[in-house]
Protein backbone atom coordinates (compact mmCIF):
# COMPACT_ATOMS: atom_id res chain seq x y z
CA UNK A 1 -56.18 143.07 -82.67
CA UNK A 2 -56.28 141.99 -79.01
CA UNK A 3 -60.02 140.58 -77.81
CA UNK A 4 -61.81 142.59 -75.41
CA UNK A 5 -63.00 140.27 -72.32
CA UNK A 6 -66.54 138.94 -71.50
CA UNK A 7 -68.46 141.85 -70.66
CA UNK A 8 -69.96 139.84 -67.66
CA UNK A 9 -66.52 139.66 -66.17
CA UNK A 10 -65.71 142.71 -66.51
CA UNK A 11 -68.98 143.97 -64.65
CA UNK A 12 -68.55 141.58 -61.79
CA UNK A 13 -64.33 142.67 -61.58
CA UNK A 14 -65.88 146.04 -61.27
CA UNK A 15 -68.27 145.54 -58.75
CA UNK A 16 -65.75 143.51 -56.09
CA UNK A 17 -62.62 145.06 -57.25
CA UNK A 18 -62.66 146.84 -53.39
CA UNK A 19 -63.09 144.00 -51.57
CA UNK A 20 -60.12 142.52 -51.26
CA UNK A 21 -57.24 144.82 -52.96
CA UNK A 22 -56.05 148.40 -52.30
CA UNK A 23 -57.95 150.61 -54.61
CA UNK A 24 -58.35 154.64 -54.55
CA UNK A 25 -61.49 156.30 -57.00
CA UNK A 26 -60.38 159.48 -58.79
CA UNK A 27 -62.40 161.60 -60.96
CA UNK A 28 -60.81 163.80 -63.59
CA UNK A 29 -62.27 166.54 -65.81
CA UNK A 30 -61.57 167.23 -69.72
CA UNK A 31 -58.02 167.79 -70.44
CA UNK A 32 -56.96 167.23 -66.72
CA UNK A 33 -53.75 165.21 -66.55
CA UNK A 34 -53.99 161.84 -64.91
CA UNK A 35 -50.16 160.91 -64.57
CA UNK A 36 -46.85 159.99 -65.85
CA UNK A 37 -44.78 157.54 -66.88
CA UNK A 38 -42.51 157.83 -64.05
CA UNK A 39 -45.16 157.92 -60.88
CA UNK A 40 -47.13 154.66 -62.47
CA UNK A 41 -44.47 152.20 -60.38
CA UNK A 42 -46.34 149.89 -58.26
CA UNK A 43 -49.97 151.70 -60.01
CA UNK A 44 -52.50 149.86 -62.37
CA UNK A 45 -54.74 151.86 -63.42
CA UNK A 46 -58.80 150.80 -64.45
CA UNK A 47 -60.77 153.24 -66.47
CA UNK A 48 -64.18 152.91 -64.70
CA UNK A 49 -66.19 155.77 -66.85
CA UNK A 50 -65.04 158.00 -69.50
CA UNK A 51 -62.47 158.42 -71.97
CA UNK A 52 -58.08 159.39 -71.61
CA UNK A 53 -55.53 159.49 -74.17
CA UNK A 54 -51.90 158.04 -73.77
CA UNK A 55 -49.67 161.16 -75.13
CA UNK A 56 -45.80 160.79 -76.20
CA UNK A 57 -43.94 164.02 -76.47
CA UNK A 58 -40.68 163.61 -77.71
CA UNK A 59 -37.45 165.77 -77.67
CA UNK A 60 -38.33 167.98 -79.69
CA UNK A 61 -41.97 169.00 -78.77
CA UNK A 62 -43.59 166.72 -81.18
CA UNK A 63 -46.70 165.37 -79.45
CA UNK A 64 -48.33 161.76 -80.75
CA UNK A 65 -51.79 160.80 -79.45
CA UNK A 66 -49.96 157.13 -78.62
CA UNK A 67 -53.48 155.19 -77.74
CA UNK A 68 -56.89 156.14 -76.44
CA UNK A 69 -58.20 154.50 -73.40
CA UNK A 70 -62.00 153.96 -72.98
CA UNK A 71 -64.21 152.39 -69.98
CA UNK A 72 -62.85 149.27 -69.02
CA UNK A 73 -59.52 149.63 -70.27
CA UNK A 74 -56.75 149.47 -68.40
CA UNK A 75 -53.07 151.14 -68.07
CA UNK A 76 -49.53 151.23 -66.50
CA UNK A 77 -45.83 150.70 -66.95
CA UNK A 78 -45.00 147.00 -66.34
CA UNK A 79 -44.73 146.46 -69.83
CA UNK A 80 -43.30 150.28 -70.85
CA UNK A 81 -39.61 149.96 -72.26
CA UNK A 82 -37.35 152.72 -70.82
CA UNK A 83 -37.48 156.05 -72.84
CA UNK A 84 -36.04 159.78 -73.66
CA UNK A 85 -39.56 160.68 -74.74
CA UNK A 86 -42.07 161.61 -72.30
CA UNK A 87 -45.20 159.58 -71.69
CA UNK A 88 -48.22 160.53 -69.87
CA UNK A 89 -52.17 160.48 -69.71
CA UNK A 90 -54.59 163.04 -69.89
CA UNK A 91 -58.29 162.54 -69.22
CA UNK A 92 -60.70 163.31 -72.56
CA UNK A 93 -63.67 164.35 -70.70
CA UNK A 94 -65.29 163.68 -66.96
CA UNK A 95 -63.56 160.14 -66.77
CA UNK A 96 -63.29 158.38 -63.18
CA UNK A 97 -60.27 155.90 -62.76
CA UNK A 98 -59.35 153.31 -59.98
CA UNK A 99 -56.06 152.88 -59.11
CA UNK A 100 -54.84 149.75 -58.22
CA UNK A 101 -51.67 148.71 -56.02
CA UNK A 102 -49.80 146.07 -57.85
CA UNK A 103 -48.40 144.63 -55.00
CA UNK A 104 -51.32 144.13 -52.72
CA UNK A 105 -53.09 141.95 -55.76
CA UNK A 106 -49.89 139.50 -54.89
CA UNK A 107 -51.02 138.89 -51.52
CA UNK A 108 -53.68 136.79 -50.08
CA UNK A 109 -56.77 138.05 -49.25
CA UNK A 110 -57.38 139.32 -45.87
CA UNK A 111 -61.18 137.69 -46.07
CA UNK A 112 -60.11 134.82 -48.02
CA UNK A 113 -62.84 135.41 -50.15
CA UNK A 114 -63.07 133.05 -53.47
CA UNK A 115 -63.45 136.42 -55.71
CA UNK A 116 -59.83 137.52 -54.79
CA UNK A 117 -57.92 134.22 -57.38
CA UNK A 118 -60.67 135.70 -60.25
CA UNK A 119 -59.84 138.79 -59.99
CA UNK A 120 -55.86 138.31 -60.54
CA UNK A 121 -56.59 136.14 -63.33
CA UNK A 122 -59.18 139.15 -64.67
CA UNK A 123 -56.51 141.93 -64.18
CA UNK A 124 -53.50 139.80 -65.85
CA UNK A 125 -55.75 139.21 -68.71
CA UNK A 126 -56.18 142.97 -69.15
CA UNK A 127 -52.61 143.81 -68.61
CA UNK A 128 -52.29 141.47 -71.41
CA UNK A 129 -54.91 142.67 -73.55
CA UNK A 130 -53.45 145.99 -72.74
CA UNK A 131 -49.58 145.48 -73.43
CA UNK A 132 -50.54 143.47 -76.55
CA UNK A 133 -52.85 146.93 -78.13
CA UNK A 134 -49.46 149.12 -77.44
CA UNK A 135 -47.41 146.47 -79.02
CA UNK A 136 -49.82 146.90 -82.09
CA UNK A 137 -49.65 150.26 -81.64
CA UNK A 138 -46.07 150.28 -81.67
CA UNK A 139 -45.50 148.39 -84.60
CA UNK A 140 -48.03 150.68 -86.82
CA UNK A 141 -46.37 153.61 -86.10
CA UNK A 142 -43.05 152.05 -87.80
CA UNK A 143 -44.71 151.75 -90.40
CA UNK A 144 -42.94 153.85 -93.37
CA UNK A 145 -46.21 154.88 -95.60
CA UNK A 146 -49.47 155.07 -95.39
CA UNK A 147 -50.31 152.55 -97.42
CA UNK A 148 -48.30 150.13 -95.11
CA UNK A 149 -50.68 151.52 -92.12
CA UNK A 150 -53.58 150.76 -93.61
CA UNK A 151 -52.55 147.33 -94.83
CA UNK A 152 -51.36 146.20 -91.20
CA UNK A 153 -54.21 147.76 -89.77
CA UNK A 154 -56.96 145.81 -91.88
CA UNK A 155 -54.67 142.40 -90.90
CA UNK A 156 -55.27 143.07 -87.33
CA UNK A 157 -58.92 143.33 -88.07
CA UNK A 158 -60.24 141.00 -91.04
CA UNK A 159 -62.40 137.83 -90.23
CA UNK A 160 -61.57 134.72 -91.42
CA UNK A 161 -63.06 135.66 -94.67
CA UNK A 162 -60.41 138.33 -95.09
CA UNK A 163 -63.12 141.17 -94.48
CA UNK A 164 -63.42 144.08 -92.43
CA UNK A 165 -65.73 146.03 -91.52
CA UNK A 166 -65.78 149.54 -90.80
CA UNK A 167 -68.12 149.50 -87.00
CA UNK A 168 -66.93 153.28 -86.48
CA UNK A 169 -65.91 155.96 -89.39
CA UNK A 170 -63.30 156.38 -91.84
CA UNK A 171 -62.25 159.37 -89.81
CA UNK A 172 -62.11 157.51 -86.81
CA UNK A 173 -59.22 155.16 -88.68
CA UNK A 174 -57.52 157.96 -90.21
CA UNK A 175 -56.95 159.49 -86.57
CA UNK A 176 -56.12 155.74 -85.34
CA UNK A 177 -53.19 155.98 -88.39
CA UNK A 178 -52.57 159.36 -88.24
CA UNK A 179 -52.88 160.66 -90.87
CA UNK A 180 -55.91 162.90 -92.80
CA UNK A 181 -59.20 161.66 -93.53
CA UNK A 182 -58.81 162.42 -97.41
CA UNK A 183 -55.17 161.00 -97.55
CA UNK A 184 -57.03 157.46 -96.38
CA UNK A 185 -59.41 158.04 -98.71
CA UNK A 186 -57.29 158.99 -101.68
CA UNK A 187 -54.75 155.70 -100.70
CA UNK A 188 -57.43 153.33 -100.33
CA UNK A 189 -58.73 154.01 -103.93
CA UNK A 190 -55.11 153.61 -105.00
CA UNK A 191 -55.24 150.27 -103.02
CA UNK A 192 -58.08 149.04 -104.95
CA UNK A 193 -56.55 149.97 -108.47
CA UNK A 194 -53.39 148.16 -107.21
CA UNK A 195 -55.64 144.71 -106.89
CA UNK A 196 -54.67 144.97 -102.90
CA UNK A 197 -58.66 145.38 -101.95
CA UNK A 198 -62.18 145.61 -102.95
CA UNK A 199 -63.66 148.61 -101.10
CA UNK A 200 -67.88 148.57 -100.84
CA UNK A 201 -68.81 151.31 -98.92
CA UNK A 202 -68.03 150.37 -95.56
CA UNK A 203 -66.98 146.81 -96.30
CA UNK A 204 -62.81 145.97 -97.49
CA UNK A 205 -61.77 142.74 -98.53
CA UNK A 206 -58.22 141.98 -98.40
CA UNK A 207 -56.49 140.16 -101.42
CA UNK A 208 -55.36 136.58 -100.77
CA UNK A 209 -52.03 137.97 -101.86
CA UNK A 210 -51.86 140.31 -98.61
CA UNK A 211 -52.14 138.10 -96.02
């Protein structure tokens, strides 16, 4: 799973990101649509407060909740692969966003000021952060069963001991995967017959044989 970034960098990228670049402040409500994939070109976009959802709806009407975005996260297209599905982002809740020009980031500061070389570096490192968490994303939704989920899943998130532990709820995971609370349940109990973990309330250990 991709690290988040110092908390005190974030705060201070927050607090100059006007300075020096081209930046509008939008505030949406619950449900309100934020964009598309299509009008993102040449748009970065910084969750300041608040919560969205990246939505896929394919061509047949099927709808997948593709990521959720939270404060400090960060979206847009420059690492999107071209696609017959539609993408686009709706605001879960009173969420305000800043948008960010791409281009004028390129260019050198009109004040020269020493914050301007920080904050590319800070905003590369989330586009990175954030192209690596659709990549994972990506890759768990090819996933054929659930078991398969759940095993990738825990990889991306065990320690060095081969532990995880659960910080949120099992229902929280089982809408990360997709797929019902009691399915996870039920396949993580089949998991633990199978010798693949040791499940302790809210504590898994993978098997050495797993990894």
């Amino acid at each position: 799973m991709a690290k988040t970034l110092d908390e005190t960098r974030i705060s201070l990228f927050k607090k100059n990101l006007s300075n020096c670049v081209n930046v509008k402040y939008k505030t949406f409500h619950n449900k309100d649509f934020i964009l598309s994939y299509a009008p993102i070109k040449r748009k970065i976009g910084f969750i300041i407060y608040g919560k969205a959802n990246i939505v896929k709806t394919d061509s047949n009407g099927n709808t997948t909740i593709m990521r959720d975005l939270k404060e400090n996260d960060i979206f847009s297209n420059l690492f999107f692969q071209d696609s017959e599905d539609e993408i686009y982002i709706i605001s879960n809740g009173d969420t305000e966003i800043a948008f960010i020009d791409y281009y004028t980031i390129l260019k050198n500061c009109n004040q020269n000021c020493p914050f301007h070389h920080k904050l590319v570096l800070t905003l590369f490192d989330l586009l990175i952060t954030d192209n690596k968490q659709q990549n994972e994303k990506i890759e768990l939704l090819s996933k054929r069963t659930v078991e398969e989920k759940i095993l990738y899943f825990l990889k991306q998130r065990m320690n060095e001991n081969n532990v995880f532990k659960v910080t949120t709820s099992y229902k929280a995971i089982s809408e990360y995967l997709f797929v019902d609370r009691s399915n996870l349940m039920r396949e993580l109990k089949k998991m633990e017959e199978k010798h693949l973990i040791e499940k302790h309330d809210k504590i898994i250990i993978i098997k050495e044989s797993q990894n």
